[in-house]
N, C-alpha and C. Protein backbone atom coordinates (compact mmCIF):
# COMPACT_ATOMS: atom_id res chain seq x y z
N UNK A 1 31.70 4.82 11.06
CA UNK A 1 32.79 5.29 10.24
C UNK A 1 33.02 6.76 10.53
N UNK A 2 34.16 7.31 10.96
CA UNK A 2 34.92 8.56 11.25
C UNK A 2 34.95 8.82 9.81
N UNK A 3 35.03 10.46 9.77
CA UNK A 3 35.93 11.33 8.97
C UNK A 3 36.73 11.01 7.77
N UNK A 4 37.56 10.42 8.62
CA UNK A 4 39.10 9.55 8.05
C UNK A 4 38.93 8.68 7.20
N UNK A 5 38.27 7.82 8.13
CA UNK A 5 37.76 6.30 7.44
C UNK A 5 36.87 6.75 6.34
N UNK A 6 36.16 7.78 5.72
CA UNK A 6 35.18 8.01 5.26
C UNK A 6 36.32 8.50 3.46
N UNK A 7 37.09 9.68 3.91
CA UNK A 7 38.04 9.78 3.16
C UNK A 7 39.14 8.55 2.20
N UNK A 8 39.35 7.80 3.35
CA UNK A 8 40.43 6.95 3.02
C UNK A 8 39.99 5.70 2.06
N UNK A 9 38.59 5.53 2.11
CA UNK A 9 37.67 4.10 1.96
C UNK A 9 36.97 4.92 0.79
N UNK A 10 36.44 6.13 -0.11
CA UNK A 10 35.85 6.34 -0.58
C UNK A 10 35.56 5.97 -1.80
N UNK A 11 36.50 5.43 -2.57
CA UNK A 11 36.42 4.71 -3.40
C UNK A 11 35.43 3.31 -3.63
N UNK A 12 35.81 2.97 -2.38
CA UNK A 12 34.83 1.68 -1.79
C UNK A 12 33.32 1.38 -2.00
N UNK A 13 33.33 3.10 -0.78
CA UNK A 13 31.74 3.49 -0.13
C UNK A 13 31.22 4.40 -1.33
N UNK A 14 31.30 4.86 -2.44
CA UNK A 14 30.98 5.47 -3.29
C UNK A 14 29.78 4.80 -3.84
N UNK A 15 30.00 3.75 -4.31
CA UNK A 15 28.97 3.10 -4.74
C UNK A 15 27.54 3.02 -3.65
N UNK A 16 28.16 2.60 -2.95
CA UNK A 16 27.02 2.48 -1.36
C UNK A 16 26.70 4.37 -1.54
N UNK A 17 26.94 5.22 -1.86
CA UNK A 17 26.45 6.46 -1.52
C UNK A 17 25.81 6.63 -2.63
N UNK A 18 25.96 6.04 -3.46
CA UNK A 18 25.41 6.16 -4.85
C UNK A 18 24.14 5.67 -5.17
N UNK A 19 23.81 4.19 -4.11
CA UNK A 19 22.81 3.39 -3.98
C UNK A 19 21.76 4.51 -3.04
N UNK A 20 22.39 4.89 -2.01
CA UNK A 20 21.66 5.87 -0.93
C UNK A 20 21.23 7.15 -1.45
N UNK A 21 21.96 7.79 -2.40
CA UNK A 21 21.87 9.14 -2.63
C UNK A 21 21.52 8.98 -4.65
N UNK A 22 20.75 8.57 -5.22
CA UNK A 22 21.21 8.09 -6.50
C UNK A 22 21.37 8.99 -7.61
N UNK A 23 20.45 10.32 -6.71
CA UNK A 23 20.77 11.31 -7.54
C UNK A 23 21.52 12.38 -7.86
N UNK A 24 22.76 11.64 -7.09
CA UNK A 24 23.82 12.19 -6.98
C UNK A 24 24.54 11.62 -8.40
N UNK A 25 25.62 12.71 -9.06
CA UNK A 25 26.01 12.35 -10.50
C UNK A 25 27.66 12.09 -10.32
N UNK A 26 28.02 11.68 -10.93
CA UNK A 26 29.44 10.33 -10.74
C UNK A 26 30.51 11.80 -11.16
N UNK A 27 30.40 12.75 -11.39
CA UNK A 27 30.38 14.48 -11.60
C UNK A 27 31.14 14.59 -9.70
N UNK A 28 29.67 14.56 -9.27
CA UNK A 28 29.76 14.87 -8.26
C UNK A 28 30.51 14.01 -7.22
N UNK A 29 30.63 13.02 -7.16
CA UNK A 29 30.58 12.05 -6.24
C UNK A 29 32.30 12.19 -6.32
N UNK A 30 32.84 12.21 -7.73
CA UNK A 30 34.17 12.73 -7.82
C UNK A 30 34.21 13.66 -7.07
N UNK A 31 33.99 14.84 -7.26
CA UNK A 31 34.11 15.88 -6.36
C UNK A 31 33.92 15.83 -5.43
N UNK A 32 32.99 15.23 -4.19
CA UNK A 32 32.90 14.82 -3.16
C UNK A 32 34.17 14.63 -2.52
N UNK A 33 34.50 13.28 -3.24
CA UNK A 33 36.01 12.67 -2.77
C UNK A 33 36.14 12.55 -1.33
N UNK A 34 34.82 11.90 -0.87
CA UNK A 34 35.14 11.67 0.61
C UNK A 34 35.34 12.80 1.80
N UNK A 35 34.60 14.20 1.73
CA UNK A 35 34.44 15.34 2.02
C UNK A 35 32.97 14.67 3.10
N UNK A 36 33.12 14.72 3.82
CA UNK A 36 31.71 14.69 4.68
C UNK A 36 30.51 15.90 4.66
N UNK A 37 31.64 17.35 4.45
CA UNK A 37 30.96 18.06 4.64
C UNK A 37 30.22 18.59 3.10
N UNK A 38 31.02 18.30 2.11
CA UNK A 38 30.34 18.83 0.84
C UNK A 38 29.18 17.29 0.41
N UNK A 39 29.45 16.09 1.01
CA UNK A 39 28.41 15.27 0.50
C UNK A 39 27.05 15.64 1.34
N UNK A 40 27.21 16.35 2.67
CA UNK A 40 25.69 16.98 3.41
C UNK A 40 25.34 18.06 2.68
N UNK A 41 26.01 18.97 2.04
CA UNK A 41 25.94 19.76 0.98
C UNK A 41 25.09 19.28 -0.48
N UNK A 42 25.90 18.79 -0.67
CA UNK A 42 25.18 18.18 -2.05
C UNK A 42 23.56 17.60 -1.95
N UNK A 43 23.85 16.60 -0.71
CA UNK A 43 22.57 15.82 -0.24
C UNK A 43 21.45 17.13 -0.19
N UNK A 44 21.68 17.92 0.64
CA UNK A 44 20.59 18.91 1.00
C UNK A 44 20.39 19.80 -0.08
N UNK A 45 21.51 20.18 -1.16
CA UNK A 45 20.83 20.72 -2.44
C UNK A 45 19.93 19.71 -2.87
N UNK A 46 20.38 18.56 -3.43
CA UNK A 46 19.17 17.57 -5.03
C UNK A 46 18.25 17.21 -3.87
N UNK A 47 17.93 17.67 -2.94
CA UNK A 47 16.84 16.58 -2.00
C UNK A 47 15.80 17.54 -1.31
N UNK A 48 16.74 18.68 -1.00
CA UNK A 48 15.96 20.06 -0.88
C UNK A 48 15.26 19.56 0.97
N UNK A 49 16.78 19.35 1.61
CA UNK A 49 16.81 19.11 2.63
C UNK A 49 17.05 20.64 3.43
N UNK A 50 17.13 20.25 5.01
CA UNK A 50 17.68 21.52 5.69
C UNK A 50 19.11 20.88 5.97
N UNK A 51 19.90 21.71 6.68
CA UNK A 51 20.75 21.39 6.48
C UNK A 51 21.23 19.82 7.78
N UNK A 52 20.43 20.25 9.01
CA UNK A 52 20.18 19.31 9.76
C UNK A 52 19.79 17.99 9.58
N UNK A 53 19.10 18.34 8.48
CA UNK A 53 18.40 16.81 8.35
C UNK A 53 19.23 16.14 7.33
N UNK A 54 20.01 17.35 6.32
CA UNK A 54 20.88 16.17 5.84
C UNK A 54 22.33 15.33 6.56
N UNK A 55 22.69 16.57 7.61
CA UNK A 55 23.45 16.23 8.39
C UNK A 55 23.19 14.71 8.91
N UNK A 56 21.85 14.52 9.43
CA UNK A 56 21.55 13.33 9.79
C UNK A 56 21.37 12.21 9.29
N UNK A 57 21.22 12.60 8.18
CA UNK A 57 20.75 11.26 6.88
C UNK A 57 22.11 10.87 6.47
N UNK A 58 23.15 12.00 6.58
CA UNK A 58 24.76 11.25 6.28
C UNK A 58 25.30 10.85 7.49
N UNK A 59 24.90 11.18 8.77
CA UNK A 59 25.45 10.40 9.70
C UNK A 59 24.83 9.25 10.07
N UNK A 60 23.79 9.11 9.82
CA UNK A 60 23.12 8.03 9.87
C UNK A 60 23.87 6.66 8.68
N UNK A 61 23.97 7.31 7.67
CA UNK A 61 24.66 6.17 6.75
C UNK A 61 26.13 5.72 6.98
N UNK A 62 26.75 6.89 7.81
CA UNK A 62 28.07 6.97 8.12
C UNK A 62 27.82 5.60 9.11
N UNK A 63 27.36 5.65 10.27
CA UNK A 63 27.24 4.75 11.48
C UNK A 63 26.79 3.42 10.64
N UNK A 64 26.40 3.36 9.91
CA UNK A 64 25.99 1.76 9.68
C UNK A 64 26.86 0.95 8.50
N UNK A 65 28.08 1.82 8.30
CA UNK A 65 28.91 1.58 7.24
C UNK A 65 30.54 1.58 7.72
């Protein structure tokens, strides 16, 4: 899943990010709104990631979705 597709579908995949990320708050996930770059954001704040590795943990979910 591209960018686009990530934006356009988020409504969808929200839940699925919700299952993946759970401690992410329905707050947030609004705000997200299909932003790739503020959900590696978010991820690497509540998880107390670097920023690389969250990079990877959302592209990783991106590719299998």
């Amino acid at each position: 899943m591209n960018v686009d597709e990530l934006k356009g579908n988020w409504k969808q995949i929200k839940g699925r990010v919700r299952e993946a990320w759970g401690v992410l708050t329905d707050d947030e996930l609004e705000q997200i709104n299909g932003d790739r770059e503020q959900l590696v954001g978010k991820v690497q704040e509540k998880y107390g990631k670097t920023r690389e590795a969250a990079e990877r943990e959302v592209d990783d979910f991106l590719s299998r979705h």
